[in-house]
C-alpha atoms as a PDB file:
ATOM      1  CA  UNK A   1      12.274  -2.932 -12.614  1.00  0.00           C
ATOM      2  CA  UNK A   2       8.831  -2.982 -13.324  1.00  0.00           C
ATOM      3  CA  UNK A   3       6.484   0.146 -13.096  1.00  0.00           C
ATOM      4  CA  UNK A   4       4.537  -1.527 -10.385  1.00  0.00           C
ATOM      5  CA  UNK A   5       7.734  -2.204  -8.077  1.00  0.00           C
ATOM      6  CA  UNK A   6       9.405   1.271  -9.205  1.00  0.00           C
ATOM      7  CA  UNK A   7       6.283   2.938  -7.445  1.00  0.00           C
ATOM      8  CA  UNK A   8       6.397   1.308  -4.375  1.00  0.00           C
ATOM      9  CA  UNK A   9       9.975   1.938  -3.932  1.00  0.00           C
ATOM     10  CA  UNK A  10       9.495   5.258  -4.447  1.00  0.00           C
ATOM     11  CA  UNK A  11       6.709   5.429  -2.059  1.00  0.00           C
ATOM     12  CA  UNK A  12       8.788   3.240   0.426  1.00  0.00           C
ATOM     13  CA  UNK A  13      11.282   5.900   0.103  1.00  0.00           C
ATOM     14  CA  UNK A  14       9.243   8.521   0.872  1.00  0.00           C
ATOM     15  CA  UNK A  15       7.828   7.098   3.926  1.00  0.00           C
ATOM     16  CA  UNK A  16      11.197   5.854   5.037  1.00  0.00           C
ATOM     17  CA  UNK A  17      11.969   9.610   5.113  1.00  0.00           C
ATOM     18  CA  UNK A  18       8.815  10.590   7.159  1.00  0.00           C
ATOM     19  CA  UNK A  19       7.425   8.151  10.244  1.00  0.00           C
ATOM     20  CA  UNK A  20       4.450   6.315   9.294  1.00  0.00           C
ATOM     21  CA  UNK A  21       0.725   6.609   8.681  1.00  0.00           C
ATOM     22  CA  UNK A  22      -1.025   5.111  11.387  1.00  0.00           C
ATOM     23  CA  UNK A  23      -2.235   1.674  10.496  1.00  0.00           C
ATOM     24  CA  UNK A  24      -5.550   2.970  11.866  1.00  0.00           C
ATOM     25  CA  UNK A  25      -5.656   5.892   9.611  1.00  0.00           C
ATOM     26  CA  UNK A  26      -6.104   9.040  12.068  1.00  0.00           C
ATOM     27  CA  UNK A  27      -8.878  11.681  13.342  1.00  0.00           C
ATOM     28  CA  UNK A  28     -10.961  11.947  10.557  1.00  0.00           C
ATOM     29  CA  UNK A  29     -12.251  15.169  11.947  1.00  0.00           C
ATOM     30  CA  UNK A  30      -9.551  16.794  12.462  1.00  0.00           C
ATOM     31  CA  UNK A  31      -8.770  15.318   8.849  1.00  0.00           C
ATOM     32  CA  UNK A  32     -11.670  17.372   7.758  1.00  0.00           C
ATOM     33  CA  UNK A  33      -9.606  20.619   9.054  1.00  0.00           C
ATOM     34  CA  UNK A  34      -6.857  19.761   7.748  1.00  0.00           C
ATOM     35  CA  UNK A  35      -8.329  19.357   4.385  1.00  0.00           C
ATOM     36  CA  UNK A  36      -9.040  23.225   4.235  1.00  0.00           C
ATOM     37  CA  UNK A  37      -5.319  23.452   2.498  1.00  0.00           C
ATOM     38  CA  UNK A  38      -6.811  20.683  -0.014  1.00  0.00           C
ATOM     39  CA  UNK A  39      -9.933  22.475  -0.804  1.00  0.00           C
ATOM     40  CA  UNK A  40      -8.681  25.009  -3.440  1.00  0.00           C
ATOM     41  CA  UNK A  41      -8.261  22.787  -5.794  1.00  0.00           C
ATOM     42  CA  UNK A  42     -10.291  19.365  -4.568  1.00  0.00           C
ATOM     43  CA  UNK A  43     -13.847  18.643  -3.585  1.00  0.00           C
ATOM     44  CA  UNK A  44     -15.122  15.422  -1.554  1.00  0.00           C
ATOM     45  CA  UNK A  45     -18.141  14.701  -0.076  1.00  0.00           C
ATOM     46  CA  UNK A  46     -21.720  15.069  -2.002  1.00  0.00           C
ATOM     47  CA  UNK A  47     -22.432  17.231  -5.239  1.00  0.00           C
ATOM     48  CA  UNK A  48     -17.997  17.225  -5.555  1.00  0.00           C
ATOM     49  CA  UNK A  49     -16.883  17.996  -8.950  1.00  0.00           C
ATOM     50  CA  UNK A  50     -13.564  18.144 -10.589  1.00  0.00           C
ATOM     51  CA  UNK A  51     -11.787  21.693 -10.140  1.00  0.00           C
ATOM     52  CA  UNK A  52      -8.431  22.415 -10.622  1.00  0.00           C
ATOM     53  CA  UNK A  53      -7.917  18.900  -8.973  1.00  0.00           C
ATOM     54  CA  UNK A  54     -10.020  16.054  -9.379  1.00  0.00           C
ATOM     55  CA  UNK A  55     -12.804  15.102  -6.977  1.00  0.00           C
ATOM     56  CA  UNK A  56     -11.797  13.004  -4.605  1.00  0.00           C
ATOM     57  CA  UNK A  57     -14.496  10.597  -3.912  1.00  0.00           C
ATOM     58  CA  UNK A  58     -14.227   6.875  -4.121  1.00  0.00           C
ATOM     59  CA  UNK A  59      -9.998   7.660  -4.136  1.00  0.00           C
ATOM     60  CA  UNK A  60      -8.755   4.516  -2.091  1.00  0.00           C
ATOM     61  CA  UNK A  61      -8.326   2.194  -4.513  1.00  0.00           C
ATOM     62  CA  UNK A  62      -8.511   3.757  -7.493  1.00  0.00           C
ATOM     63  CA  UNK A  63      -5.715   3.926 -10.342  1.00  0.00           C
ATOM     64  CA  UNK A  64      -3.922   7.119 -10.454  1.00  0.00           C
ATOM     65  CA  UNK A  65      -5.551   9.407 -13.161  1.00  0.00           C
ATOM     66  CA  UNK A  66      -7.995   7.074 -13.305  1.00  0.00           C
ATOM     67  CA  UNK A  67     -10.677   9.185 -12.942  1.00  0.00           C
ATOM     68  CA  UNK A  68     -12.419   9.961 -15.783  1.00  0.00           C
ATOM     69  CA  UNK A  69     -13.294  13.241 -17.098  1.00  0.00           C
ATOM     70  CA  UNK A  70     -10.370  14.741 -15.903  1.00  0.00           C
ATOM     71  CA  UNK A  71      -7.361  16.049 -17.550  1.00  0.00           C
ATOM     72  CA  UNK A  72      -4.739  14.434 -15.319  1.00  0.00           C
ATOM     73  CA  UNK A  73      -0.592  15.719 -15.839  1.00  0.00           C
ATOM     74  CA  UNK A  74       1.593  13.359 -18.307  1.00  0.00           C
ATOM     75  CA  UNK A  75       3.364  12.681 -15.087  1.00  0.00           C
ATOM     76  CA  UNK A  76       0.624  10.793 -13.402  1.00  0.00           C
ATOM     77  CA  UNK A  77      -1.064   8.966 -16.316  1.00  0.00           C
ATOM     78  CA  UNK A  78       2.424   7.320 -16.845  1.00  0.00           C
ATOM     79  CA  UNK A  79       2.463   6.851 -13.059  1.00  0.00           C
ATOM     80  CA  UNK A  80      -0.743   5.140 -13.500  1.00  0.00           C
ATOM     81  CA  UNK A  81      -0.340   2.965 -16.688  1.00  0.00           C
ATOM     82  CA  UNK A  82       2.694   1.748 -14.825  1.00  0.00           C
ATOM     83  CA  UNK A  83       0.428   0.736 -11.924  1.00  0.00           C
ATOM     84  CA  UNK A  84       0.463   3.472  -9.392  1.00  0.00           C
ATOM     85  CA  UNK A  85      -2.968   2.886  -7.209  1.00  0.00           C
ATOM     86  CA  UNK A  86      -3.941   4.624  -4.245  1.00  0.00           C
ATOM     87  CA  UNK A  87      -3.707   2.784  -0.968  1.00  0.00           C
ATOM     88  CA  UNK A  88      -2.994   4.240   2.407  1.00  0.00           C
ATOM     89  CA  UNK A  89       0.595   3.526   1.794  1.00  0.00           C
ATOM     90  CA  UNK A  90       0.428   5.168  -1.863  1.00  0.00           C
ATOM     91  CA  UNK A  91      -1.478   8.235  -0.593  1.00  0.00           C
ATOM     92  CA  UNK A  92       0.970   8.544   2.382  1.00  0.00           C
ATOM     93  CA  UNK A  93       3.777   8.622   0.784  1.00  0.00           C
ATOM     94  CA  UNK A  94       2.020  10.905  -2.342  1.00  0.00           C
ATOM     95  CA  UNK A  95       1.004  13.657   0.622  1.00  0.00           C
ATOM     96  CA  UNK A  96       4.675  14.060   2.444  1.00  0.00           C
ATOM     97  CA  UNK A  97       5.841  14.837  -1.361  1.00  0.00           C
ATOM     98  CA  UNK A  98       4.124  15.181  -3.928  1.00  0.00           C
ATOM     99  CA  UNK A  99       6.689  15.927  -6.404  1.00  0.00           C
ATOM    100  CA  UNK A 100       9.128  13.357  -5.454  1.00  0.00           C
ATOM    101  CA  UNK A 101       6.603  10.297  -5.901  1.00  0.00           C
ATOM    102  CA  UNK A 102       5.770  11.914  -9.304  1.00  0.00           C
ATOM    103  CA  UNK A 103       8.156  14.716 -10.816  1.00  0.00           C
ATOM    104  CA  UNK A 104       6.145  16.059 -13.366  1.00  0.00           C
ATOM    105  CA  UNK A 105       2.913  16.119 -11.130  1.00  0.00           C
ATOM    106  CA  UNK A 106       0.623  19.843 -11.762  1.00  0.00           C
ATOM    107  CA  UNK A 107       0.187  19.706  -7.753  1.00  0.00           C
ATOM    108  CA  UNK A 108       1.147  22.937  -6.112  1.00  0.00           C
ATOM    109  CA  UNK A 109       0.982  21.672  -2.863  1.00  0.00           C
ATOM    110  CA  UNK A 110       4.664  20.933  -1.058  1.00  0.00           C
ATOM    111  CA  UNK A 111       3.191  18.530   1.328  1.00  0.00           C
ATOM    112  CA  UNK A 112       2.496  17.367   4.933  1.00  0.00           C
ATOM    113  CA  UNK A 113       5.324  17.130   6.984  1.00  0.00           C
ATOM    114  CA  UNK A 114       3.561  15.836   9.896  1.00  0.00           C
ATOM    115  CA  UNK A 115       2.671  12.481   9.756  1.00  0.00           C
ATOM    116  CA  UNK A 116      -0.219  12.450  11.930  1.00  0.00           C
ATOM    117  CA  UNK A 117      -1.429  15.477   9.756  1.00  0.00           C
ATOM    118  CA  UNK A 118      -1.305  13.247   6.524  1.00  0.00           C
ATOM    119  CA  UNK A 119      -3.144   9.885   8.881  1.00  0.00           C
ATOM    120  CA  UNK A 120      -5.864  12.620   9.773  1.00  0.00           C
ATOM    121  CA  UNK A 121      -6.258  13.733   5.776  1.00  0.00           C
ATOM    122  CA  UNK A 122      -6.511   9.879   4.937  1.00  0.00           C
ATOM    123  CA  UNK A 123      -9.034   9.396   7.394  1.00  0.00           C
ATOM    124  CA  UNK A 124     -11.345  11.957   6.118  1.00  0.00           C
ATOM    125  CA  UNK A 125     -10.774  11.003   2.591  1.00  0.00           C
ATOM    126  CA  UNK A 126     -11.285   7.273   3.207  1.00  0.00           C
ATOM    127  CA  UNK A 127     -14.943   8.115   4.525  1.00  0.00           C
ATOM    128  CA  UNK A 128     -15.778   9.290   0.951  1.00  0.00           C
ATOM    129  CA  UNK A 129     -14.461   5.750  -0.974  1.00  0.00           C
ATOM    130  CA  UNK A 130     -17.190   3.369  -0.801  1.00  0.00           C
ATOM    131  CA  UNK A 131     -16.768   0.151   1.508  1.00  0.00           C
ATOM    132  CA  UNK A 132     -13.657   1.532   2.947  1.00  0.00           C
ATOM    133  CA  UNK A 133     -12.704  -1.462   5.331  1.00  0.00           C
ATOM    134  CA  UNK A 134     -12.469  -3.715   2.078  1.00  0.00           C
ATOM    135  CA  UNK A 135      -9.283  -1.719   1.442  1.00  0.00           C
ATOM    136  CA  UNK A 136      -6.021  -3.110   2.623  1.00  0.00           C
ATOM    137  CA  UNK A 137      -4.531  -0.452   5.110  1.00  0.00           C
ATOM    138  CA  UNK A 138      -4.790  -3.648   7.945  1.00  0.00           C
ATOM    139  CA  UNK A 139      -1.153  -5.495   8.785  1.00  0.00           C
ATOM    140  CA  UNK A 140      -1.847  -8.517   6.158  1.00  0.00           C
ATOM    141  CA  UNK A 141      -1.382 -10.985   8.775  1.00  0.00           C
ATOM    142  CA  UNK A 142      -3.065 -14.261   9.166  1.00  0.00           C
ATOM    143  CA  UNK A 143      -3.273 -16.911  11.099  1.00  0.00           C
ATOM    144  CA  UNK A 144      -2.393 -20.539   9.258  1.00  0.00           C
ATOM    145  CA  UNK A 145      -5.966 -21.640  11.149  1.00  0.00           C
ATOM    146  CA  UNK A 146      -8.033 -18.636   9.686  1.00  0.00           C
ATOM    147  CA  UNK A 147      -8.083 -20.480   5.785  1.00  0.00           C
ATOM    148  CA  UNK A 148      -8.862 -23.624   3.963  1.00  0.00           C
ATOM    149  CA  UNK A 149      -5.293 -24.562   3.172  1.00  0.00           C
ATOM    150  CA  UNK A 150      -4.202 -28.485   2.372  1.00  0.00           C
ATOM    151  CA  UNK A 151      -2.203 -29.601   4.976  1.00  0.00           C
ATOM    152  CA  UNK A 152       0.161 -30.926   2.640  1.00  0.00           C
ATOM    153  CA  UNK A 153       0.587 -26.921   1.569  1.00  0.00           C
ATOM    154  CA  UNK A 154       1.718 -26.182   5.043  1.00  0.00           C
ATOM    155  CA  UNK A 155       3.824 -29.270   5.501  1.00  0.00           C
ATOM    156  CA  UNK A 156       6.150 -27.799   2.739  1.00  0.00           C
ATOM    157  CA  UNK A 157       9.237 -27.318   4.504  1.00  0.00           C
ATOM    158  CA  UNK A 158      10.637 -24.400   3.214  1.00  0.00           C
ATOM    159  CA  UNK A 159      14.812 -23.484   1.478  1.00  0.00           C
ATOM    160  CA  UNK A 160      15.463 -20.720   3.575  1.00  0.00           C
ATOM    161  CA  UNK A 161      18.672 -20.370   1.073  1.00  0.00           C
ATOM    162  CA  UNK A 162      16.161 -20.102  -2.030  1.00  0.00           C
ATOM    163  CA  UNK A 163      13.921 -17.925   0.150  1.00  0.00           C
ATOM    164  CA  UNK A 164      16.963 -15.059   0.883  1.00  0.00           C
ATOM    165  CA  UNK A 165      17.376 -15.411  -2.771  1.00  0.00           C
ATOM    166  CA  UNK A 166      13.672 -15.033  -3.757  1.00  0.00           C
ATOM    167  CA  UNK A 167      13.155 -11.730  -1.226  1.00  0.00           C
ATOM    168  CA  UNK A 168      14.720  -9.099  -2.790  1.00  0.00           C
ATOM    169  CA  UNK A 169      10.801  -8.234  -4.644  1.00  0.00           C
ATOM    170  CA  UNK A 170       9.837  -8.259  -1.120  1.00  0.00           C
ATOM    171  CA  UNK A 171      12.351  -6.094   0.643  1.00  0.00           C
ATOM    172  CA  UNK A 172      12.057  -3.461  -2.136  1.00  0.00           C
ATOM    173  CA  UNK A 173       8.912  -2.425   0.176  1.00  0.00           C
ATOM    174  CA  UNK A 174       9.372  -3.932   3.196  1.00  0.00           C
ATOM    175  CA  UNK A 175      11.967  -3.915   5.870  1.00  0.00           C
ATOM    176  CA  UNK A 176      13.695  -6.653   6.946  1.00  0.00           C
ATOM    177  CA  UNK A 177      14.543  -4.938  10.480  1.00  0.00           C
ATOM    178  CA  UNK A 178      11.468  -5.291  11.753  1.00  0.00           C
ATOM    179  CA  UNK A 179      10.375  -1.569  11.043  1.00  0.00           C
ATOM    180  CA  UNK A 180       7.114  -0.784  10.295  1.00  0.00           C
ATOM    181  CA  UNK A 181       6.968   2.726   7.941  1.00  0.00           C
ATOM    182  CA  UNK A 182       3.548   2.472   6.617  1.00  0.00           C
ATOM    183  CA  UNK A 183       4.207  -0.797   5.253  1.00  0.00           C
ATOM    184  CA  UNK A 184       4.308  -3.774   7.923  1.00  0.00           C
ATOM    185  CA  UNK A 185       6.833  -5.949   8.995  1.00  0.00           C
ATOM    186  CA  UNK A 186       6.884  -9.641   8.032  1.00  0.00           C
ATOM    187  CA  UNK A 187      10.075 -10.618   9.997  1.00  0.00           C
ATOM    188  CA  UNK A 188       9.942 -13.111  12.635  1.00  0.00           C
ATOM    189  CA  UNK A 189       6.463 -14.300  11.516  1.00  0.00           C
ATOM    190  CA  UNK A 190       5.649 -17.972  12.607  1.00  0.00           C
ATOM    191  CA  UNK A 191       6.291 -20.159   8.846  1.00  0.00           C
ATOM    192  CA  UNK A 192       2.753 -21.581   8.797  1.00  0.00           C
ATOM    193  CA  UNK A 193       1.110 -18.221   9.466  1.00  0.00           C
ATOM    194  CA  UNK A 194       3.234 -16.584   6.446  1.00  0.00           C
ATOM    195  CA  UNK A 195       2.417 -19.312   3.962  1.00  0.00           C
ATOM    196  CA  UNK A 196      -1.464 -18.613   5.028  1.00  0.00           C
ATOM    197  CA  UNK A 197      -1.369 -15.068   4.412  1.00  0.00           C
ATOM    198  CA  UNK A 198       0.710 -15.417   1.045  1.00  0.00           C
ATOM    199  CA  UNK A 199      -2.108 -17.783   0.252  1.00  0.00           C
ATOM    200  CA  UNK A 200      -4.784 -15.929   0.896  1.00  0.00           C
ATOM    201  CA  UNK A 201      -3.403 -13.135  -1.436  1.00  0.00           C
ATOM    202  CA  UNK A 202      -3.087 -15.478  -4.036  1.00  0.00           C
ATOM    203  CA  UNK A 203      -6.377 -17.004  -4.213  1.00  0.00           C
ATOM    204  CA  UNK A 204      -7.700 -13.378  -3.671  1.00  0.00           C
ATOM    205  CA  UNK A 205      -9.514 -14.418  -0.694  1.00  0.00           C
ATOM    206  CA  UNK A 206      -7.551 -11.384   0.940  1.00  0.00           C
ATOM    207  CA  UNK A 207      -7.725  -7.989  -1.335  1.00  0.00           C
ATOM    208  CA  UNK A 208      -5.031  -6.161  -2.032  1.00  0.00           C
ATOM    209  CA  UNK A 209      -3.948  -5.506  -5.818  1.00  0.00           C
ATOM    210  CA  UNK A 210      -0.108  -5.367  -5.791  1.00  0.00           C
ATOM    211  CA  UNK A 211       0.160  -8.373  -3.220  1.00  0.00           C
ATOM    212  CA  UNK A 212      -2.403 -10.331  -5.185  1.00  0.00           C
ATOM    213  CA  UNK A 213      -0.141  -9.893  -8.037  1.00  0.00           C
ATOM    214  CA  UNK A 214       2.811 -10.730  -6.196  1.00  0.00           C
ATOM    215  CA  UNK A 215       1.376 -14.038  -4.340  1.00  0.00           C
ATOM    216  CA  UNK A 216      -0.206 -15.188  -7.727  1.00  0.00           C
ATOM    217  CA  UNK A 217       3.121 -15.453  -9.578  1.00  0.00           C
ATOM    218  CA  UNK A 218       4.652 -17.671  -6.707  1.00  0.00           C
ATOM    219  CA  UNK A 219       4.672 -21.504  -6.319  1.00  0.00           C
ATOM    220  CA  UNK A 220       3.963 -23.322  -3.216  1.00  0.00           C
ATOM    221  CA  UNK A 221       7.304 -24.965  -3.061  1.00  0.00           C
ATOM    222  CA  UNK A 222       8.361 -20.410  -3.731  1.00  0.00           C
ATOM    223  CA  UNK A 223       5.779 -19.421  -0.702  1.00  0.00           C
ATOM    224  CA  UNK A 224       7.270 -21.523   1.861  1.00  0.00           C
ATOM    225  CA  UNK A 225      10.926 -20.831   0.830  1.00  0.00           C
ATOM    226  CA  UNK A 226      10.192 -16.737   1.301  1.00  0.00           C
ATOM    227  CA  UNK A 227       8.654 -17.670   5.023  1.00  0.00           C
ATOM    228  CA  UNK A 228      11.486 -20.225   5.843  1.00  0.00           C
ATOM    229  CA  UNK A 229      13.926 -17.110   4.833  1.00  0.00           C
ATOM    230  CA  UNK A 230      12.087 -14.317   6.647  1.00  0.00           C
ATOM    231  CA  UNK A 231      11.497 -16.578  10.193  1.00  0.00           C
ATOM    232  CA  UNK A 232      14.898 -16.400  10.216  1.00  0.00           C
ATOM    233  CA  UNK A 233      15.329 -12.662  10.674  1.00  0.00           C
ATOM    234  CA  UNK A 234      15.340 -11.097  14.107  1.00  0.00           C
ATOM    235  CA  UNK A 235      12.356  -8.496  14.812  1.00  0.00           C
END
């Protein structure tokens, strides 16, 4: 399994254990009271330096200990040179438990529980990365009008056989009941309007770097296999 995958599973793990972030991210001010637990060891905001944690400014979408300047654990610069970045659904999963995402971590802190707690953390944090609604906490859904896709692309008619067989990089982060635990459903999704989204991750037009990396090592005739295979499952 490949450090990239082995991360998300974890992380899918996690959040499978605790309900999930909103896809809105929370209350960013009540985020900011939350945060007093954080503030020990992190700073945010203006004039924020590294403490006994790092700063956390500009964190969404950053590698983990990829912040320079700052002596990270052994734990999370392996997490990170195997491709660990932090995402809403990273972050999540990294603030229900810390030490389960990465055993090894220095982080004291045992975690939030409450999921609405850890959506009002994110929220406050994500004010502090810079162009925040470039990040990919949305439901990567798109509509088979909304790109510049040749016909003949969406005239593939998928293997749903080959596409069952194809899924299991898929399912090892997302659900195939329909669920949506910080990481959204793509069950039941009309064919044309899966083979645009895929698409648009693979031609980057749509940022997000795990899915980009995903979507850029599949073929067309691949693409429309996976969203023959996943129409078929109920919601």
């Amino acid at each position: 399994m490949s450090g990239v995958r082995h991360f998300l599973l974890i992380a899918a793990l996690c959040v499978s254990a605790h309900p999930a972030v909103a896809q809105g991210l929370g209350d960013a001010d009540r985020g900011q009271t939350l945060f007093s637990k954080c503030a020990g060891c992190h700073q945010v905001g203006s004039g924020a330096k590294n403490r006994v944690g790092p700063h956390l400014n500009d964190l969404f979408g950053r590698n983990a200990a990829g912040l320079e300047g700052f002596r990270y654990s052994k734990a999370l610069e392996r997490a990170g040179a195997k491709g660990l970045e932090w995402h809403s659904d990273t972050l999540n999963a990294f603030l229900a438990k810390p030490k389960a995402m990465v055993p090894g971590t220095r982080m004291s802190f045992k975690g939030f529980d409450d999921p609405d707690d850890r959506a009002d953390v994110l929220a406050y944090l994500r004010g502090f990365s810079a162009s925040p609604a470039n990040f990919p906490e949305a439901d990567p859904t798109a509509l088979a009008t909304d790109h510049d896709l040749d016909p003949a692309i969406l005239a593939i008619e998928g293997d749903a056989e080959y596409g069952e067989y194809l899924s299991s990089e898929c399912t090892t982060c997302h659900r195939t009941d329909g669920a949506d635990k910080g990481i959204p459903s793509i069950v039941f999704w009309p064919e044309p309007d899966f083979v645009a989204a895929m698409h648009a991750y693979k031609s980057e037009t749509r940022a997000h770097p795990v899915m980009n990396m995903v979507a850029g090592r599949l073929g067309d005739e691949e693409i429309a296999a996976l969203a023959a295979y996943f129409a078929t499952l109920d919601r």
